[in-house]
C-alpha atoms as a PDB file:
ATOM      1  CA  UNK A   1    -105.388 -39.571  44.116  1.00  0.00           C
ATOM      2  CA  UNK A   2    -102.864 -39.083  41.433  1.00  0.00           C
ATOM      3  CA  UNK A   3    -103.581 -36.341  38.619  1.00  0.00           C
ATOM      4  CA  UNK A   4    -102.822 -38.141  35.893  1.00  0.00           C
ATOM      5  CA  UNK A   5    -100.693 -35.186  34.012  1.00  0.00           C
ATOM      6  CA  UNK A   6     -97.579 -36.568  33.056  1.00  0.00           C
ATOM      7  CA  UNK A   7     -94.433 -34.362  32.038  1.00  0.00           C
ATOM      8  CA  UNK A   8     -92.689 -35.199  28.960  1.00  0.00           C
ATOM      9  CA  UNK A   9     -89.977 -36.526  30.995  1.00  0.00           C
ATOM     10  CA  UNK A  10     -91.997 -38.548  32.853  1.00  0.00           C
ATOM     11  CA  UNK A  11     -93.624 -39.845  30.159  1.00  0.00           C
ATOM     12  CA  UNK A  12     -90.440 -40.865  28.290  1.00  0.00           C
ATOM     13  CA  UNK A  13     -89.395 -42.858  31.718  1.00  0.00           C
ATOM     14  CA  UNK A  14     -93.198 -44.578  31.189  1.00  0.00           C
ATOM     15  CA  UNK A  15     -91.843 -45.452  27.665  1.00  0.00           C
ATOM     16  CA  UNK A  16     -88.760 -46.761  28.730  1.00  0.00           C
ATOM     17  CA  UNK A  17     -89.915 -48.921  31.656  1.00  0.00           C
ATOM     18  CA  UNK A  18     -92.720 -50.576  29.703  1.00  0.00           C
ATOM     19  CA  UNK A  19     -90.558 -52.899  28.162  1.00  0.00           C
ATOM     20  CA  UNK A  20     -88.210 -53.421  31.010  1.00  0.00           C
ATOM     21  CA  UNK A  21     -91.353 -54.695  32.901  1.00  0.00           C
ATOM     22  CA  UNK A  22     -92.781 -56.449  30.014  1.00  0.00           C
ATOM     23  CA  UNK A  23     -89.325 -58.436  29.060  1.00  0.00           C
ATOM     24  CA  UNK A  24     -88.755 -59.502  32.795  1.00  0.00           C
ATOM     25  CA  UNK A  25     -92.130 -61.026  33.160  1.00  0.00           C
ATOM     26  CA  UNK A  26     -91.722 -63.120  29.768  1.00  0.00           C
ATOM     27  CA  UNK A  27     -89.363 -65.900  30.866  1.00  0.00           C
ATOM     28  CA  UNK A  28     -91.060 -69.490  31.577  1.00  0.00           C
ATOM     29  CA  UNK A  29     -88.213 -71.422  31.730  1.00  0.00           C
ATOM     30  CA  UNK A  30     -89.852 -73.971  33.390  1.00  0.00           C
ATOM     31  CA  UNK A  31     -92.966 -74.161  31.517  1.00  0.00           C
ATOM     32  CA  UNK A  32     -95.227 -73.631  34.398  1.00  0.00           C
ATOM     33  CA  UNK A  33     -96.014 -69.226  33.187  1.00  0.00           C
ATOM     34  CA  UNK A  34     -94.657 -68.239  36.673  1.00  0.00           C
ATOM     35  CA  UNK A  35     -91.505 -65.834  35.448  1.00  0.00           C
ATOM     36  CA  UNK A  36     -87.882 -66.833  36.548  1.00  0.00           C
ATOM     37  CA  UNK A  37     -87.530 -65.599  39.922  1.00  0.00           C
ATOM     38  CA  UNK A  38     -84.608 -62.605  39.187  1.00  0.00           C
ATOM     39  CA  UNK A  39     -86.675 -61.489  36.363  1.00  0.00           C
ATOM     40  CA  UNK A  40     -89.839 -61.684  38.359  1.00  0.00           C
ATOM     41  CA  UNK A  41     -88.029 -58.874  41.144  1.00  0.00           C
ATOM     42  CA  UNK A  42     -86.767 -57.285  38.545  1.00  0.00           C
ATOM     43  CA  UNK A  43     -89.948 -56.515  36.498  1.00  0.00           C
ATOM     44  CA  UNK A  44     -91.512 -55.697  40.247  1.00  0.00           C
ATOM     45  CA  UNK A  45     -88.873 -52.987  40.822  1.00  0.00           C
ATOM     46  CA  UNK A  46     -89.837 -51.396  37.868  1.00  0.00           C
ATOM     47  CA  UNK A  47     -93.332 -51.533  38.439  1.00  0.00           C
ATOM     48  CA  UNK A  48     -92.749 -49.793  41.655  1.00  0.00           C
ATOM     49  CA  UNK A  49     -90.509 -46.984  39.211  1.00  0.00           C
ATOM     50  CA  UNK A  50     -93.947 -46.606  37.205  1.00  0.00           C
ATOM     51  CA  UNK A  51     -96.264 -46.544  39.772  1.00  0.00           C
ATOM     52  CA  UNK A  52     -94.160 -43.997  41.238  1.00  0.00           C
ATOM     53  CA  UNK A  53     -94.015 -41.285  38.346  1.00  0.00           C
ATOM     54  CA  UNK A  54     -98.320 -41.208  38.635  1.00  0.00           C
ATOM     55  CA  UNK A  55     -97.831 -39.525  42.637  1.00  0.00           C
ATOM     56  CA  UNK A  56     -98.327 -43.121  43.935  1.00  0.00           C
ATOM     57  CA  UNK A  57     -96.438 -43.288  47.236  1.00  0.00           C
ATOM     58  CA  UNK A  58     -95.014 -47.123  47.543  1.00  0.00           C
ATOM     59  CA  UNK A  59     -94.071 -48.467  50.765  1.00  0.00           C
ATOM     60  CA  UNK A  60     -91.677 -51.321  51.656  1.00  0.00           C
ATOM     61  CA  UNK A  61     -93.331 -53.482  53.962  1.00  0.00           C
ATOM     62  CA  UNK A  62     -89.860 -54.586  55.364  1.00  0.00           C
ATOM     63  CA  UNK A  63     -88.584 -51.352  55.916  1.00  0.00           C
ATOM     64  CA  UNK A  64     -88.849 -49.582  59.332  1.00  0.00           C
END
Protein backbone atom coordinates (compact mmCIF):
# COMPACT_ATOMS: atom_id res chain seq x y z
CA UNK A 1 0.00 0.00 0.00
CA UNK A 2 1.19 3.37 -1.03
CA UNK A 3 2.54 5.85 1.79
CA UNK A 4 0.90 8.64 0.90
CA UNK A 5 4.09 11.17 1.35
CA UNK A 6 4.37 13.06 -1.64
CA UNK A 7 7.64 15.09 -2.63
CA UNK A 8 7.24 18.55 -3.68
CA UNK A 9 7.95 17.48 -7.08
CA UNK A 10 5.58 15.02 -7.09
CA UNK A 11 3.13 17.01 -5.83
CA UNK A 12 3.57 19.80 -8.43
CA UNK A 13 3.13 16.85 -11.25
CA UNK A 14 -0.38 16.08 -9.06
CA UNK A 15 -1.10 19.83 -9.71
CA UNK A 16 -0.38 19.80 -13.14
CA UNK A 17 -2.19 16.61 -14.19
CA UNK A 18 -5.41 17.51 -12.39
CA UNK A 19 -6.52 19.62 -14.99
CA UNK A 20 -5.17 17.68 -17.87
CA UNK A 21 -7.49 14.84 -16.58
CA UNK A 22 -10.26 17.07 -15.68
CA UNK A 23 -10.31 19.05 -19.27
CA UNK A 24 -10.16 15.68 -21.28
CA UNK A 25 -13.11 14.21 -19.55
CA UNK A 26 -15.31 17.50 -20.16
CA UNK A 27 -16.17 17.17 -23.85
CA UNK A 28 -19.90 15.87 -24.69
CA UNK A 29 -20.00 16.61 -28.06
CA UNK A 30 -22.64 14.45 -28.61
CA UNK A 31 -24.79 15.21 -25.77
CA UNK A 32 -24.95 11.76 -24.43
CA UNK A 33 -21.94 12.74 -21.05
CA UNK A 34 -19.72 9.91 -22.48
CA UNK A 35 -16.33 12.15 -23.31
CA UNK A 36 -15.06 12.26 -27.02
CA UNK A 37 -13.18 9.21 -27.48
CA UNK A 38 -9.32 10.92 -27.94
CA UNK A 39 -10.03 12.94 -24.95
CA UNK A 40 -11.44 10.02 -23.08
CA UNK A 41 -7.61 8.04 -23.67
CA UNK A 42 -6.15 10.94 -23.11
CA UNK A 43 -7.57 11.86 -19.64
CA UNK A 44 -6.96 7.82 -18.92
CA UNK A 45 -3.22 8.20 -19.65
CA UNK A 46 -2.98 10.71 -17.24
CA UNK A 47 -4.80 9.03 -14.70
CA UNK A 48 -2.41 6.22 -15.03
CA UNK A 49 0.60 9.32 -14.60
CA UNK A 50 -1.27 10.10 -11.16
CA UNK A 51 -1.91 6.92 -9.96
CA UNK A 52 1.59 6.28 -10.58
CA UNK A 53 3.35 9.12 -8.44
CA UNK A 54 1.23 7.45 -5.07
CA UNK A 55 3.67 3.86 -5.56
CA UNK A 56 0.68 2.39 -7.50
CA UNK A 57 2.18 -0.12 -9.94
CA UNK A 58 -0.21 -0.03 -13.28
CA UNK A 59 -0.20 -2.80 -15.61
CA UNK A 60 -1.15 -2.92 -19.31
CA UNK A 61 -3.35 -5.69 -19.81
CA UNK A 62 -2.19 -5.91 -23.52
CA UNK A 63 1.27 -5.94 -22.88
CA UNK A 64 3.28 -9.22 -22.57
Amino acid sequence: MPKGILTNKQVDKLIELGPDIIAGLECNLNGSGLPCRTDRLYAVDKMIAYVKLHGYKVIDKDKK
